[in-house]
N, C-alpha and C. Protein backbone atom coordinates (compact mmCIF):
# COMPACT_ATOMS: atom_id res chain seq x y z
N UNK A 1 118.83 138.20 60.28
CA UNK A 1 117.81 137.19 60.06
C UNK A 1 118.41 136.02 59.27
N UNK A 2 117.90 134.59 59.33
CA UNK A 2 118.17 133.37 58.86
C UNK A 2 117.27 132.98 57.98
N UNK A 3 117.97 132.24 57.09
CA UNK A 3 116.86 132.19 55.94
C UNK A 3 115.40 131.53 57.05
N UNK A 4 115.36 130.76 58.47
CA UNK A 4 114.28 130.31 58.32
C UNK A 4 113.54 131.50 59.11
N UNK A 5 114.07 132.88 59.31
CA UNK A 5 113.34 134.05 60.02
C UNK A 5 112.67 134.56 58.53
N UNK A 6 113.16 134.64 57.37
CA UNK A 6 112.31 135.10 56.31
C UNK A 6 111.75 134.58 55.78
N UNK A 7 111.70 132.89 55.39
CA UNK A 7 110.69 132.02 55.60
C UNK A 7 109.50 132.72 56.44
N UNK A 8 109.58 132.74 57.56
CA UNK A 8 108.56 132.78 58.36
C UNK A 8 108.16 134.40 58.29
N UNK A 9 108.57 134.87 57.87
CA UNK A 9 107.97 136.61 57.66
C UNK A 9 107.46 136.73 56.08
N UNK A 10 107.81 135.73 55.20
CA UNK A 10 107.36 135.43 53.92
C UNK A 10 105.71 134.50 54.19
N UNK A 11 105.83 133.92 55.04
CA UNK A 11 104.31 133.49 55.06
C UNK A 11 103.31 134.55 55.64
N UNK A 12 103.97 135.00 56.64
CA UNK A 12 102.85 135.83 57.11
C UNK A 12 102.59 136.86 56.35
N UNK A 13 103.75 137.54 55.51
CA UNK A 13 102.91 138.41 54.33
C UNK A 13 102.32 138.24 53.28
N UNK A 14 102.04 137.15 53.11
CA UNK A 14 102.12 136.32 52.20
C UNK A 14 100.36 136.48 51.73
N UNK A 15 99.63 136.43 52.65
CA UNK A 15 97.70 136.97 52.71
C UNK A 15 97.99 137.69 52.13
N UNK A 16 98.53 139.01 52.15
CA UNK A 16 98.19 140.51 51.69
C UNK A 16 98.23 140.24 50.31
N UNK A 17 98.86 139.10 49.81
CA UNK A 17 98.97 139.19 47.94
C UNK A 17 98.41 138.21 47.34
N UNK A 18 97.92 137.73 48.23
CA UNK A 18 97.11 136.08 47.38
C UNK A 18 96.26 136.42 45.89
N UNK A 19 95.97 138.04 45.76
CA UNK A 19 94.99 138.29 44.23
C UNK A 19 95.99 138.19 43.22
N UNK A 20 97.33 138.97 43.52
CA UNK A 20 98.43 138.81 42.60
C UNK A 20 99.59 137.39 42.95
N UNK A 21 99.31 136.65 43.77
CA UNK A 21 99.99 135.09 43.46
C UNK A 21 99.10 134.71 42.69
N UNK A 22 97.90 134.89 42.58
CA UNK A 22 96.72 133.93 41.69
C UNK A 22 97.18 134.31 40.34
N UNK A 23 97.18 135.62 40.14
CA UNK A 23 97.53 136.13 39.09
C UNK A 23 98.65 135.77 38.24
N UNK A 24 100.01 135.48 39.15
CA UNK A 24 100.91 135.42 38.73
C UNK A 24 101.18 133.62 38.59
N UNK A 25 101.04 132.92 39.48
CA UNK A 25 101.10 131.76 39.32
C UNK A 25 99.73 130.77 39.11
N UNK A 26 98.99 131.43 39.56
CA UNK A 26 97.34 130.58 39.16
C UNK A 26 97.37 129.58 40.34
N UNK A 27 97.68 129.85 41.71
CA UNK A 27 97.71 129.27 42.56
C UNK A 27 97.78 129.62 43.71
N UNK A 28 96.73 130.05 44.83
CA UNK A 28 97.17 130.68 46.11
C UNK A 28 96.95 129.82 47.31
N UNK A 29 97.62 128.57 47.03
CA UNK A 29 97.59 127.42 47.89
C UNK A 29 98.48 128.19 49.08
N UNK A 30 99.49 128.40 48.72
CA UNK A 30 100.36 129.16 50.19
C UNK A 30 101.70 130.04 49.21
N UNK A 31 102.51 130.59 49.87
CA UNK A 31 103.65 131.45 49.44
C UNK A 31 104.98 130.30 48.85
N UNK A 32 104.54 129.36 49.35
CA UNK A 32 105.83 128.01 48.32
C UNK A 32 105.22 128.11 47.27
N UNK A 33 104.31 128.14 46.86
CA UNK A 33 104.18 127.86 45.53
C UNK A 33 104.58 128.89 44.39
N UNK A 34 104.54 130.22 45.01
CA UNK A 34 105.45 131.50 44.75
C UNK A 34 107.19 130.91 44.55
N UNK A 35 107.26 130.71 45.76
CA UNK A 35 109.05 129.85 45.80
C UNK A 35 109.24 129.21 44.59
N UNK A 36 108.01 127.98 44.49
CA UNK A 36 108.44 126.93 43.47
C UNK A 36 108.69 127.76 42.08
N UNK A 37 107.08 128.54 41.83
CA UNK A 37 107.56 129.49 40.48
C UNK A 37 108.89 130.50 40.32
N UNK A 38 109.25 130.46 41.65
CA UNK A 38 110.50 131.58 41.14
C UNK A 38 111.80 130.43 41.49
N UNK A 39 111.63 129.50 41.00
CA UNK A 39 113.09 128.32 41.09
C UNK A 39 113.16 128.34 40.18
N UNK A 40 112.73 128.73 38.76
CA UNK A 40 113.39 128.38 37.56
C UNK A 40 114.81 129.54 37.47
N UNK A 41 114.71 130.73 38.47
CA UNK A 41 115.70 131.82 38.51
C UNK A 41 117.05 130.82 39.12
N UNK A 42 116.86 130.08 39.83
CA UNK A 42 117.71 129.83 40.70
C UNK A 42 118.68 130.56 41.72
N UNK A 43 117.91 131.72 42.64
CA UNK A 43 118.30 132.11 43.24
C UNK A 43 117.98 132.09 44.78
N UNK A 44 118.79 132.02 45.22
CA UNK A 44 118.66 131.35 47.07
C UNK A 44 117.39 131.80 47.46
N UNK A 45 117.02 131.12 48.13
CA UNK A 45 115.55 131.64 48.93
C UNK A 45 115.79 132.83 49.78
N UNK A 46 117.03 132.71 50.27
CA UNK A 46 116.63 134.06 51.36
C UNK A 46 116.83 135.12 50.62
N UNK A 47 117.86 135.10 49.44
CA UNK A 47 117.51 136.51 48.63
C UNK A 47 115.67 136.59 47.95
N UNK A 48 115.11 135.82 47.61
CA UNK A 48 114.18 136.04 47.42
C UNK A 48 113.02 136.37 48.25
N UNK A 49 113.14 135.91 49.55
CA UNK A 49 112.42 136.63 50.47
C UNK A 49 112.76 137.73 51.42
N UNK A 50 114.25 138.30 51.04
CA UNK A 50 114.89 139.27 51.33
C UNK A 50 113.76 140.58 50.72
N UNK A 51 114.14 140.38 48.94
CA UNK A 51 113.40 140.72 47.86
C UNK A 51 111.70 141.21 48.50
N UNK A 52 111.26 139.56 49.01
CA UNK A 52 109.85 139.59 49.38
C UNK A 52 109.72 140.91 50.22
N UNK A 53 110.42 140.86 51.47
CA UNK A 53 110.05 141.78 52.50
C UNK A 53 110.02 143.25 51.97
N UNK A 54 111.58 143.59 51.47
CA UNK A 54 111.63 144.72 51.03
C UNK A 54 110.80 145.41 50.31
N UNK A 55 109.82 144.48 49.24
CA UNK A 55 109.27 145.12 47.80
C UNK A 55 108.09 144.37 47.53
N UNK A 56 107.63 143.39 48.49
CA UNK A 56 106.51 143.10 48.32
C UNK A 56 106.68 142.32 46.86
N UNK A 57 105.44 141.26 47.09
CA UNK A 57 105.61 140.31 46.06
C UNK A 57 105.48 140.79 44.27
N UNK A 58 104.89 141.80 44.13
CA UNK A 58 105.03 142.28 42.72
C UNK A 58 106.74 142.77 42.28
N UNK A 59 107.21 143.55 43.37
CA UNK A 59 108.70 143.57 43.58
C UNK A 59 109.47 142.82 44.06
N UNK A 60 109.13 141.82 44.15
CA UNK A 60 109.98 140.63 44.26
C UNK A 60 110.11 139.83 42.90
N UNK A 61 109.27 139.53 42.22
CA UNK A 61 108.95 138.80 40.69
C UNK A 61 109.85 139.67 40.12
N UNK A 62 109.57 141.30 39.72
CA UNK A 62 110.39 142.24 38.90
C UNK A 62 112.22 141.77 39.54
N UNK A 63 112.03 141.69 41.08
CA UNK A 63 113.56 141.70 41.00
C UNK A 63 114.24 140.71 40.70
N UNK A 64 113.34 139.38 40.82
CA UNK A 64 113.91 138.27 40.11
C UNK A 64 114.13 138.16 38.89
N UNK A 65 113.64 138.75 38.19
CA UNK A 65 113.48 139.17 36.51
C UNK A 65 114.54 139.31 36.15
N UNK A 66 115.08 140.52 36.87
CA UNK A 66 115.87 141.26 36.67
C UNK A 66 117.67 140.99 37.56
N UNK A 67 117.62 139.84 38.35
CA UNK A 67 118.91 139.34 38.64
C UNK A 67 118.68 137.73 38.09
């Protein structure tokens, strides 16, 4: 996959968590705004929606945390 195939598998899972994006960013305009909050990590997007797919967005935040 290319970062723009997990892009596009990052939006579509992206519904299932809109209670915990609200939660986490106070914003469930769409899954960029997830992106934007996790740019202060500075880590490539496709690892982060690598992250996304694998672990779902609560496990994605922890793994950013944590690299």
């Amino acid at each position: 996959m290319n970062e723009t195939d997990y892009e596009n598998a990052g939006a579509r899972l992206f519904g299932e968590y809109d209670g915990l994006v609200y939660e986490k960013c106070g914003n469930t305009e769409d899954y960029h705004t997830l992106i934007r909050a996790l740019d202060r990590y500075e880590i490539p997007h496709k690892n982060v929606m690598q992250a996304f797919i694998q672990h779902g967005i609560k496990g994605m935040i922890e793994w950013a945390e944590q690299n």
